[in-house]
Protein backbone atom coordinates (compact mmCIF):
# COMPACT_ATOMS: atom_id res chain seq x y z
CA UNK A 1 58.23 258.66 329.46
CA UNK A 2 61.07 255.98 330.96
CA UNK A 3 64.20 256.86 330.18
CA UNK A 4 65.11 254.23 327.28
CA UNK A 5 61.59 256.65 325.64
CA UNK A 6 64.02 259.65 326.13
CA UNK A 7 66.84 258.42 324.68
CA UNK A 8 65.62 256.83 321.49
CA UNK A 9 63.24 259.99 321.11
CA UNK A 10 66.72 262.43 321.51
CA UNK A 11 67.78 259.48 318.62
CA UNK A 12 65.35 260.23 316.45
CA UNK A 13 65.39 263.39 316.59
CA UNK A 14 68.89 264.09 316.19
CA UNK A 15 69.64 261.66 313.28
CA UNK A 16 72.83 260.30 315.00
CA UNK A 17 73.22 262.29 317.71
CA UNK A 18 75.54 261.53 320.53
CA UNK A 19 73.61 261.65 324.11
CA UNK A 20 74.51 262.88 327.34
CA UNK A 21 73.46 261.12 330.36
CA UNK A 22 70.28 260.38 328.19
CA UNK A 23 69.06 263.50 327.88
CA UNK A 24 70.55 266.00 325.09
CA UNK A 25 73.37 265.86 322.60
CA UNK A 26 77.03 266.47 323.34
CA UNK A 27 77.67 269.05 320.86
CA UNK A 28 80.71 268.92 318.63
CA UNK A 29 82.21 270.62 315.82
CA UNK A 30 83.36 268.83 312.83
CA UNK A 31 86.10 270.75 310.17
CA UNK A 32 85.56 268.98 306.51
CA UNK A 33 88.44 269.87 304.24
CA UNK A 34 87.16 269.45 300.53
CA UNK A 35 87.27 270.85 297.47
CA UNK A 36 83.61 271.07 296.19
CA UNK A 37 83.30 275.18 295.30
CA UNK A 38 81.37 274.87 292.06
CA UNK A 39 77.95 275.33 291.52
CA UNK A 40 76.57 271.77 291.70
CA UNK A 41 79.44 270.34 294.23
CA UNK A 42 78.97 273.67 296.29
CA UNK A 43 74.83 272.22 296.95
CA UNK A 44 75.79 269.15 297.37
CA UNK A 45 79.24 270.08 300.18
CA UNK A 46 76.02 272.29 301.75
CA UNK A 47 73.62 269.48 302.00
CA UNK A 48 75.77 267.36 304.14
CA UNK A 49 76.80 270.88 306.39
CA UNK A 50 72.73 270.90 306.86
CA UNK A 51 72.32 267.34 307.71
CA UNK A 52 74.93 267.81 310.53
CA UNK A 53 73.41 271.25 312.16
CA UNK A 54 70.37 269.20 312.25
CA UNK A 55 71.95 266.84 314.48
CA UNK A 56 73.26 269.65 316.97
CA UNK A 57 76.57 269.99 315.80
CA UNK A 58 78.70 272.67 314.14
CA UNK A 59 80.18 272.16 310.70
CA UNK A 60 83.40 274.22 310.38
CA UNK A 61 84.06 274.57 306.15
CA UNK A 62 87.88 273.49 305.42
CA UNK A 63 87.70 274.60 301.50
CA UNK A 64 90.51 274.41 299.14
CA UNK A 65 89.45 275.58 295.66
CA UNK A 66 90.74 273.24 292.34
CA UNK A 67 88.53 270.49 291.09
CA UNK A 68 91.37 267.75 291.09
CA UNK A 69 91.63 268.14 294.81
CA UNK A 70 95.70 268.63 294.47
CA UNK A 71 95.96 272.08 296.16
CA UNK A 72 93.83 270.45 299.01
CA UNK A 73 96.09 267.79 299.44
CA UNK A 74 99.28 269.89 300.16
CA UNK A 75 96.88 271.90 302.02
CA UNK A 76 96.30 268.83 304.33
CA UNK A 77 99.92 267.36 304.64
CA UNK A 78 100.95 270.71 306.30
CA UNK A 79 98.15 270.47 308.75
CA UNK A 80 98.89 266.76 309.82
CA UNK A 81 102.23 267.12 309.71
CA UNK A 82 101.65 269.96 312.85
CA UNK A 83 99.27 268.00 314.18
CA UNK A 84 96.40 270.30 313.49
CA UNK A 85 94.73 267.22 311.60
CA UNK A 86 90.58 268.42 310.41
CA UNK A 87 88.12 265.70 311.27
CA UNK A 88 87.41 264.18 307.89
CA UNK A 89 88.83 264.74 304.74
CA UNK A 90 88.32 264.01 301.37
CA UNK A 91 90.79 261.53 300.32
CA UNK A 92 90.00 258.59 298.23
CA UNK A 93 91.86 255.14 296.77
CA UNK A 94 95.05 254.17 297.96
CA UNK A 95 95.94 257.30 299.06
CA UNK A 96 93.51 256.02 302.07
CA UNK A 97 96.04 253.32 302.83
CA UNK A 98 98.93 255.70 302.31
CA UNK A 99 97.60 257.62 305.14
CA UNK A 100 96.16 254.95 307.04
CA UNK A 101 99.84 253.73 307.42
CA UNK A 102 101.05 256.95 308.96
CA UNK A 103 98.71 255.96 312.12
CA UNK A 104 96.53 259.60 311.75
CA UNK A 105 93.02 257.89 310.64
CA UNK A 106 90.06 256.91 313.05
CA UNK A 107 88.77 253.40 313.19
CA UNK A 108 85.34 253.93 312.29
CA UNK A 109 84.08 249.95 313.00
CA UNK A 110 81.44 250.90 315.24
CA UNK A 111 79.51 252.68 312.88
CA UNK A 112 79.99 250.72 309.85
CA UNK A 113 78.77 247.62 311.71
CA UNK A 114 75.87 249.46 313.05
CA UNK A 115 74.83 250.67 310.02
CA UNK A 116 75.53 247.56 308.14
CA UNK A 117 77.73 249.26 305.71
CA UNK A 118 79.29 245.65 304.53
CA UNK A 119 75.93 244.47 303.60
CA UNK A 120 75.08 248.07 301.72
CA UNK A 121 78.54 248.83 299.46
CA UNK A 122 79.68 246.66 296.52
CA UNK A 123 82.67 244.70 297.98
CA UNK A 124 85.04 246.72 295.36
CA UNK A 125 84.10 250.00 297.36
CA UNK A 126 84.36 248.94 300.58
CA UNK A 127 87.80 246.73 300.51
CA UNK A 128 88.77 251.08 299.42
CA UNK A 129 87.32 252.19 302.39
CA UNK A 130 89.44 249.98 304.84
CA UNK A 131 93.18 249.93 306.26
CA UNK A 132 93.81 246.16 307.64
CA UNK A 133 89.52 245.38 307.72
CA UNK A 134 88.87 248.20 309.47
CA UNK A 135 86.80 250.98 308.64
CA UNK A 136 88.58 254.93 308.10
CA UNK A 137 86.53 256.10 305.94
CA UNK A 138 82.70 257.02 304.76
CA UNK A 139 81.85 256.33 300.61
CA UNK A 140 79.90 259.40 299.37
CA UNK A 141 78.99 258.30 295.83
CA UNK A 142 80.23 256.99 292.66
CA UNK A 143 81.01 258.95 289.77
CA UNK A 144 81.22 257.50 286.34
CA UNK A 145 84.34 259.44 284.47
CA UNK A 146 84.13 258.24 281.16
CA UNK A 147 81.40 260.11 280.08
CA UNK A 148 80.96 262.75 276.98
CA UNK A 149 78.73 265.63 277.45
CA UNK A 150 76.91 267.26 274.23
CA UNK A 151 75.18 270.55 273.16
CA UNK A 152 72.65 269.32 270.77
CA UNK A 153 71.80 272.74 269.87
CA UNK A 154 75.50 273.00 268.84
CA UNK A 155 75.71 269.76 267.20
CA UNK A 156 71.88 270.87 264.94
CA UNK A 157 73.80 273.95 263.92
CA UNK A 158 76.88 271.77 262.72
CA UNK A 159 74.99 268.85 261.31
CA UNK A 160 76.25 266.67 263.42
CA UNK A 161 75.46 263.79 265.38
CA UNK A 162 76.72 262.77 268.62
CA UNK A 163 79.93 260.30 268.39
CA UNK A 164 79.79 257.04 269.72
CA UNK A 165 83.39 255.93 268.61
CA UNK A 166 86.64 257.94 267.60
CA UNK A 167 86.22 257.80 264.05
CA UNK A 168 82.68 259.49 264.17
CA UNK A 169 84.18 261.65 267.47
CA UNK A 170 86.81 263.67 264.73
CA UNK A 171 84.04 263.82 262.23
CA UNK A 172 81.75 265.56 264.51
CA UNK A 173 85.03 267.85 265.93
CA UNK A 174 85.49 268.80 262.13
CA UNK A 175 81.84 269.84 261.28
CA UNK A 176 81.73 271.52 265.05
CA UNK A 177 84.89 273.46 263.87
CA UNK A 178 83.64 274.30 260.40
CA UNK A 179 80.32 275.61 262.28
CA UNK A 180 82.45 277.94 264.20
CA UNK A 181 81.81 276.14 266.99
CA UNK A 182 85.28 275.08 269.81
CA UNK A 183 84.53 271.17 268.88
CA UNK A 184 85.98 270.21 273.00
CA UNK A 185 85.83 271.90 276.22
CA UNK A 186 89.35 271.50 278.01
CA UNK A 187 90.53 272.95 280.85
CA UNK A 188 94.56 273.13 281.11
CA UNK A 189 95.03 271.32 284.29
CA UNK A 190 96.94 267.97 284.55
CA UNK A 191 93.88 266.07 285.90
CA UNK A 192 91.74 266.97 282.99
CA UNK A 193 94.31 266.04 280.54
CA UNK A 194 94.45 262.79 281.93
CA UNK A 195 90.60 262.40 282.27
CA UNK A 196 90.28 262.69 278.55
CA UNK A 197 93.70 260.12 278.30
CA UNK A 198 92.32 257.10 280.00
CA UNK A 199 88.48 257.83 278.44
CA UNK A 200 90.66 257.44 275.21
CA UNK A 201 92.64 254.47 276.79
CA UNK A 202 89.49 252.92 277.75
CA UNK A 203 87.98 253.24 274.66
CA UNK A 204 90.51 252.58 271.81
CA UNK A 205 92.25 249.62 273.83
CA UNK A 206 89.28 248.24 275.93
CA UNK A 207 88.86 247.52 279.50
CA UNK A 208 91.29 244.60 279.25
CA UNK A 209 94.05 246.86 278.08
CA UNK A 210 93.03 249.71 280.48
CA UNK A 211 93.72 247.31 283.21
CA UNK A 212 96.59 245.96 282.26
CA UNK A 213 98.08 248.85 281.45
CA UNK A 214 97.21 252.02 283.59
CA UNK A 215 95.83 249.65 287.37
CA UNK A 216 98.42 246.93 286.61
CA UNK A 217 101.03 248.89 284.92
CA UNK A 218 102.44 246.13 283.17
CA UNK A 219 105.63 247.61 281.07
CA UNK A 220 105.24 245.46 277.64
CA UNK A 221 101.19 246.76 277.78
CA UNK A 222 103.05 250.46 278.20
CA UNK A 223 105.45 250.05 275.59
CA UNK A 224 103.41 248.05 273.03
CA UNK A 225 101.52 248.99 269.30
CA UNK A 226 98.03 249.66 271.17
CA UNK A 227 99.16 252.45 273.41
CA UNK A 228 100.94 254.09 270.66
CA UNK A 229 97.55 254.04 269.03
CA UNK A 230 95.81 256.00 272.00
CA UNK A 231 98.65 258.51 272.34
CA UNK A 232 98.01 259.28 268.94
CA UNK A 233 94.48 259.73 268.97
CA UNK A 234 94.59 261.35 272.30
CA UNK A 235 97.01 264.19 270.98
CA UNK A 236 94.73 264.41 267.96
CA UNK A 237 91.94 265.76 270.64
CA UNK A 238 94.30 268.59 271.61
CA UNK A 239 94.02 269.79 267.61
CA UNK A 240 90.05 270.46 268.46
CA UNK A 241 90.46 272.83 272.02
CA UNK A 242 91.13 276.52 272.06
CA UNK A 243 94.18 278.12 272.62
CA UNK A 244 93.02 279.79 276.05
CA UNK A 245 92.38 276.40 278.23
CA UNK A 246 95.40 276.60 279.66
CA UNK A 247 94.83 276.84 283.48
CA UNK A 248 90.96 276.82 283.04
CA UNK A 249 88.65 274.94 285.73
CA UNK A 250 86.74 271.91 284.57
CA UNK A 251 83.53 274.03 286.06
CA UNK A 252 84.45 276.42 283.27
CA UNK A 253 84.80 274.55 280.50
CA UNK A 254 81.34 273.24 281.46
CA UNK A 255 79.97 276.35 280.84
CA UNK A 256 81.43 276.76 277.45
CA UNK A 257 79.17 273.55 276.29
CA UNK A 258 76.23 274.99 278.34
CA UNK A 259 76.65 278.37 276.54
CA UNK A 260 77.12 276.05 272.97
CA UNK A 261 80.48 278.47 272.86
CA UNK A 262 81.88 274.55 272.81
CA UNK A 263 80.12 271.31 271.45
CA UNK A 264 81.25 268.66 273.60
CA UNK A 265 83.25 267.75 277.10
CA UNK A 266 85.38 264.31 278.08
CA UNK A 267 84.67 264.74 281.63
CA UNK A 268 82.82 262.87 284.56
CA UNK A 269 79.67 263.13 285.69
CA UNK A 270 79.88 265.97 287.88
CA UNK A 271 79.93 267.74 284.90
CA UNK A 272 76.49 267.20 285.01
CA UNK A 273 75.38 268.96 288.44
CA UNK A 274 76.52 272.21 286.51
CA UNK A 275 73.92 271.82 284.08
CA UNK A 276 71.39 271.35 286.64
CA UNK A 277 72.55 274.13 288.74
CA UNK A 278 71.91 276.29 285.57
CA UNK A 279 68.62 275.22 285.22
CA UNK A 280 69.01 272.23 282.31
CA UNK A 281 67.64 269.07 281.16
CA UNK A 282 69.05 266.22 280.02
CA UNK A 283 67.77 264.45 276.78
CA UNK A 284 66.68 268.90 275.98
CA UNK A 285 69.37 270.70 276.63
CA UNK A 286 72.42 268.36 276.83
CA UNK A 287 73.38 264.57 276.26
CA UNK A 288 75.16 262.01 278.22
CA UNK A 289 76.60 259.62 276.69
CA UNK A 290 79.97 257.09 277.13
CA UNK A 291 83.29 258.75 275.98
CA UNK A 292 83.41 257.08 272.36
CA UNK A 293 84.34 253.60 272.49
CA UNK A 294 83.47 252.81 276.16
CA UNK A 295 79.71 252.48 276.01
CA UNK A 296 80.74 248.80 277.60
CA UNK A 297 82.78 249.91 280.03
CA UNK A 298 82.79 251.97 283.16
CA UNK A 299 86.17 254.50 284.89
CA UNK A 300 84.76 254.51 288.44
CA UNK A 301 85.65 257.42 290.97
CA UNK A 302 84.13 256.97 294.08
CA UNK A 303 84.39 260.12 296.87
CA UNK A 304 85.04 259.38 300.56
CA UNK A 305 85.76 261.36 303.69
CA UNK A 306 88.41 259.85 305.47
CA UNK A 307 88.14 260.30 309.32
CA UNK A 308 91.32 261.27 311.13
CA UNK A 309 92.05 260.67 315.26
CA UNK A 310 91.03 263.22 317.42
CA UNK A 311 91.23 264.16 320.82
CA UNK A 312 88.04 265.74 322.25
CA UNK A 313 85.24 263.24 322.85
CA UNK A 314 82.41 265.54 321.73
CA UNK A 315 84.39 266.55 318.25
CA UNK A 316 84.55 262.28 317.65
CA UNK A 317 81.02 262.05 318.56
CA UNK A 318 80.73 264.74 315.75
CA UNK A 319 82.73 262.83 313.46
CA UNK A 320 80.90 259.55 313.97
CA UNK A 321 77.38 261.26 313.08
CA UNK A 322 79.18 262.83 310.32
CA UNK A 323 80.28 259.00 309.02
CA UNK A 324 76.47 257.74 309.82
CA UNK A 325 74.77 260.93 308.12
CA UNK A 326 77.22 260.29 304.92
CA UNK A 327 75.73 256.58 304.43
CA UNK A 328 72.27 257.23 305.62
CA UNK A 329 69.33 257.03 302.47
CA UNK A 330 68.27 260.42 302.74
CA UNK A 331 71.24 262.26 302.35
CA UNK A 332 72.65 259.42 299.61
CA UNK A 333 70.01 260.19 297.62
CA UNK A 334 69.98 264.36 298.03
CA UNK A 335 73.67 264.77 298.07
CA UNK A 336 74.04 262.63 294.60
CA UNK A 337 70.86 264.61 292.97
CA UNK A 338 73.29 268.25 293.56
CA UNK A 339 76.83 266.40 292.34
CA UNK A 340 75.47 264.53 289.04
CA UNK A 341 76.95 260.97 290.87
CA UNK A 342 75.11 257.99 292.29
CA UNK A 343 74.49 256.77 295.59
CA UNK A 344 76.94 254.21 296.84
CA UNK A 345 74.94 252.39 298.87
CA UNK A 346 73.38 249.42 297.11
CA UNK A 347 69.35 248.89 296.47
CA UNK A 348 68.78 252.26 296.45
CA UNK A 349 65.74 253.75 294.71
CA UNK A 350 66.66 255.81 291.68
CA UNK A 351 63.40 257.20 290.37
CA UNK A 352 64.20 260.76 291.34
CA UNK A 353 67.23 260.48 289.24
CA UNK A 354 67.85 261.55 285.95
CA UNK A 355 68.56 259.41 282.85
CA UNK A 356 72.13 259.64 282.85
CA UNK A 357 72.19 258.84 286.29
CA UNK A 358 69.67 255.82 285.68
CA UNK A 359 72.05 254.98 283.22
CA UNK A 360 75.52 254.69 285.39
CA UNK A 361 73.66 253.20 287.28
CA UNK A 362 73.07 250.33 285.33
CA UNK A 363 76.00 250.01 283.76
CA UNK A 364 77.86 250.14 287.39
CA UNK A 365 75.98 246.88 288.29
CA UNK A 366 76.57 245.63 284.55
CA UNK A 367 80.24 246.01 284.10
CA UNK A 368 80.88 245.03 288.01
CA UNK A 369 79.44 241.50 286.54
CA UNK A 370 81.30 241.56 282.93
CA UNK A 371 84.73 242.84 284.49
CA UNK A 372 84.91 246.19 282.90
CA UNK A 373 84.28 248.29 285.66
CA UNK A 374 87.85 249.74 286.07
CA UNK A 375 89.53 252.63 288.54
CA UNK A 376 89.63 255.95 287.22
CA UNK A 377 93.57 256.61 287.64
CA UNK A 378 93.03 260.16 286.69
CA UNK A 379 90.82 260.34 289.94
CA UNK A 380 93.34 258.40 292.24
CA UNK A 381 91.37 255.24 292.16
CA UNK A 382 93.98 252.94 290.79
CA UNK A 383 97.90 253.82 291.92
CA UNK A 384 99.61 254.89 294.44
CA UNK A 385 99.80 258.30 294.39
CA UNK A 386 103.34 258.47 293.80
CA UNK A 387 102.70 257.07 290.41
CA UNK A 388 99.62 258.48 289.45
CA UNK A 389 101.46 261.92 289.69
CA UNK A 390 104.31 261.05 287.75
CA UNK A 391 101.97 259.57 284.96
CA UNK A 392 100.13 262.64 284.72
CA UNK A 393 103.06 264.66 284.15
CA UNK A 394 104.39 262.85 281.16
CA UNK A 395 100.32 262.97 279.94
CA UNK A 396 100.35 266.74 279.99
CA UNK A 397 103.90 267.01 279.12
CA UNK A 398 102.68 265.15 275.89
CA UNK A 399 99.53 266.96 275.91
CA UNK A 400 100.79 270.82 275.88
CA UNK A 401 104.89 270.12 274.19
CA UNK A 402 104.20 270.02 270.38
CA UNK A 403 107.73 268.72 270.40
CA UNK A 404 107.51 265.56 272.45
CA UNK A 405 106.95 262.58 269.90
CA UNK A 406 104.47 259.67 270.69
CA UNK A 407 107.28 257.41 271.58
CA UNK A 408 108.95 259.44 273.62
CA UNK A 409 105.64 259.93 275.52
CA UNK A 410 104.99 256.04 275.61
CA UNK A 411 108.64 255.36 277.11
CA UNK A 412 108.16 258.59 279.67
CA UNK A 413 105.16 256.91 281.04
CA UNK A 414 106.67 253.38 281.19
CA UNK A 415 109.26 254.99 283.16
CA UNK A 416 106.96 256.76 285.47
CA UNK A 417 104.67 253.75 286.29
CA UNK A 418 108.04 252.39 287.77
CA UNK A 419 107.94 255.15 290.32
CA UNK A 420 108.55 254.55 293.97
């Protein structure tokens, strides 16, 4: 065997594997900070650990716990600012560009352009993934958020059918309620308040209004008749939660619908990996289907690792498999099966996939073509994060303050989009 035969063997066999001399891999480690601890995310953040040991390297687990990723965040800041920066990162939106301007991320060209990543991602996802056309960071997946997640067993004892607008959404909440059943699943964190926000945004002003108002922030949109309209129906969903979600995971008001303790859940579709993970079927024993109003529409949140600079040539060779493995078909398709999403990369084959999943991802191709495919702002898709966190404030001000009247809330949150 020449030694070309070597090296593309050692390829082979290590996935990505960086060689030396031709003839084994420069080992590496690579420390991920994320924040996927649940059941279903906790697979999936595994998966990808596996699919780097495979390739000779070590995976060093940078956990912060809280599904909205905020505690991870400060967690991160702290480190960069010392200059203790972990390899990758989950970071996603324009908080890539925010950091991308400090100068900390890695130019990750020479994979994407070997692995044709330009040719594989819808150009919406991949204009996220660059700083100036270049390449910091790897797309994981693509999560629909607007979805509504049912316990047909609950709804059967309630007489109730699943909502498929606001109207019918209340009706169902009331004969849930009357059943003795919690009608909606809420945790009390800010994210989650505004998850169920812009699902009712989305779906009581359209995707036109959505845009305008929460990705273009434009103040007479904020300040007009239809958002006074979704502030009011949006505290009206407050009326149907129980009095201990204050400070409760998303993971756990999951369980409460999987338990039928709770009817139904505005959340996205990682929701649905805890279902799987507890041994469920959709279509049996839980629905998907679009928050009410926004069966035409789709809130996209889309994960990526962003990949910061380092110093030691065999940790970047680490990193740069890392990038590769994250894009490559097998572990698109494995990782996405464990975290309810879809793969990112385009043409992929989705018979393995559940209907829900079938389902976003069809209407992910359909509403990238009609123009209602929209950032999920709750998810740091459509802001700067600067604004997104003063929006969400006034939301869960609104949200948990019996006190605070709908137009105070509307001019709070025209005052917040104006945020530097």
């Amino acid at each position: 065997m020449n030694r070309i035969q070597t090296l593309r063997l050692g390829a082979i066999t290590l996935a990505c594997g960086a060689l030396l001399a031709g003839t084994a891999a420069q080992a590496g480690e690579v420390e991920v900070l994320h924040w996927w601890t649940s059941g279903g995310e906790a697979k999936a953040a595994a998966a990808l650990k596996l699919t780097l040991q495979k390739g000779g390297h070590r995976w060093k687990d940078f956990a912060v716990a809280g599904g909205g990723g905020d505690s991870a965040m400060t967690v991160l800041k702290s480190r960069v600012v010392s200059g203790n920066a972990p390899s990758a990162a989950q970071i996603k939106g324009p908080s890539l560009q925010e950091w991308a301007r400090e100068g900390v991320l890695a130019n990750i060209d020479d994979v994407a352009k070997a692995e044709k990543w330009d040719e594989l991602l819808p150009k919406v996802v991949s204009d996220i993934m660059k700083y100036k056309g270049n390449y910091i960071a790897a797309p994981v997946n693509v999560h629909r958020v607007n979805w509504l997640w049912a316990n047909p067993e609950a709804f059967k004892k309630a007489g109730a059918k699943v909502p498929t607008t606001w109207d019918e959404f209340f009706v169902a909440a009331d004969a849930l309620k009357k059943a003795g059943i919690i009608p909606v699943a809420h945790g009390g964190q800010n994210w989650q308040d505004f998850t169920t926000f812009e699902s009712v945004a989305l779906g009581v002003g359209g995707a036109d209004f959505y845009k305008k108002a929460l990705v273009q922030l434009d103040a007479a949109t904020l300040t007009g008749p239809q958002m006074t309209k979704v502030l009011e129906t949006f505290k009206k969903v407050k009326g149907y939660t129980d009095k201990n979600a204050a400070g409760r995971d998303w993971n756990l008001a999951t369980a409460m619908v999987i338990k039928g303790e709770a009817g139904m859940q505005l959340m996205g579709d990682w929701a649905k990996g805890e279902f799987i993970a507890a041994g469920k079927n959709p279509g049996t024993d839980f629905v998907c289907v679009p928050a009410p109003g926004t069966a035409k529409a789709y809130t996209f949140n889309v994960d990526s690792f962003a990949m910061f600079k380092l110093k030691d040539a065999a940790n970047v060779a680490a990193q740069k498999e890392l990038a590769k493995e994250i894009m490559a078909p097998n572990f698109q398709e494995l990782f996405n099966l464990y975290k309810g999403s879809i793969p990112v990369r385009l043409n992929m084959k989705m018979d393995k996939f559940d209907e829900c999943a079938k389902a976003s991802s069809k209407d992910f191709v359909d509403t990238a073509k009609s123009g209602a495919l929209v950032p999920s702002i709750a998810h740091g898709m459509a802001v700067p994060s600067a604004v997104e966190g003063a929006i969400k404030d006034v939301v869960s001000q609104f949200w948990n303050d019996d006190k605070m009247t709908v137009a105070d809330a509307q001019a709070r949150i025209a005052s917040a989009a104006k945020t530097k």
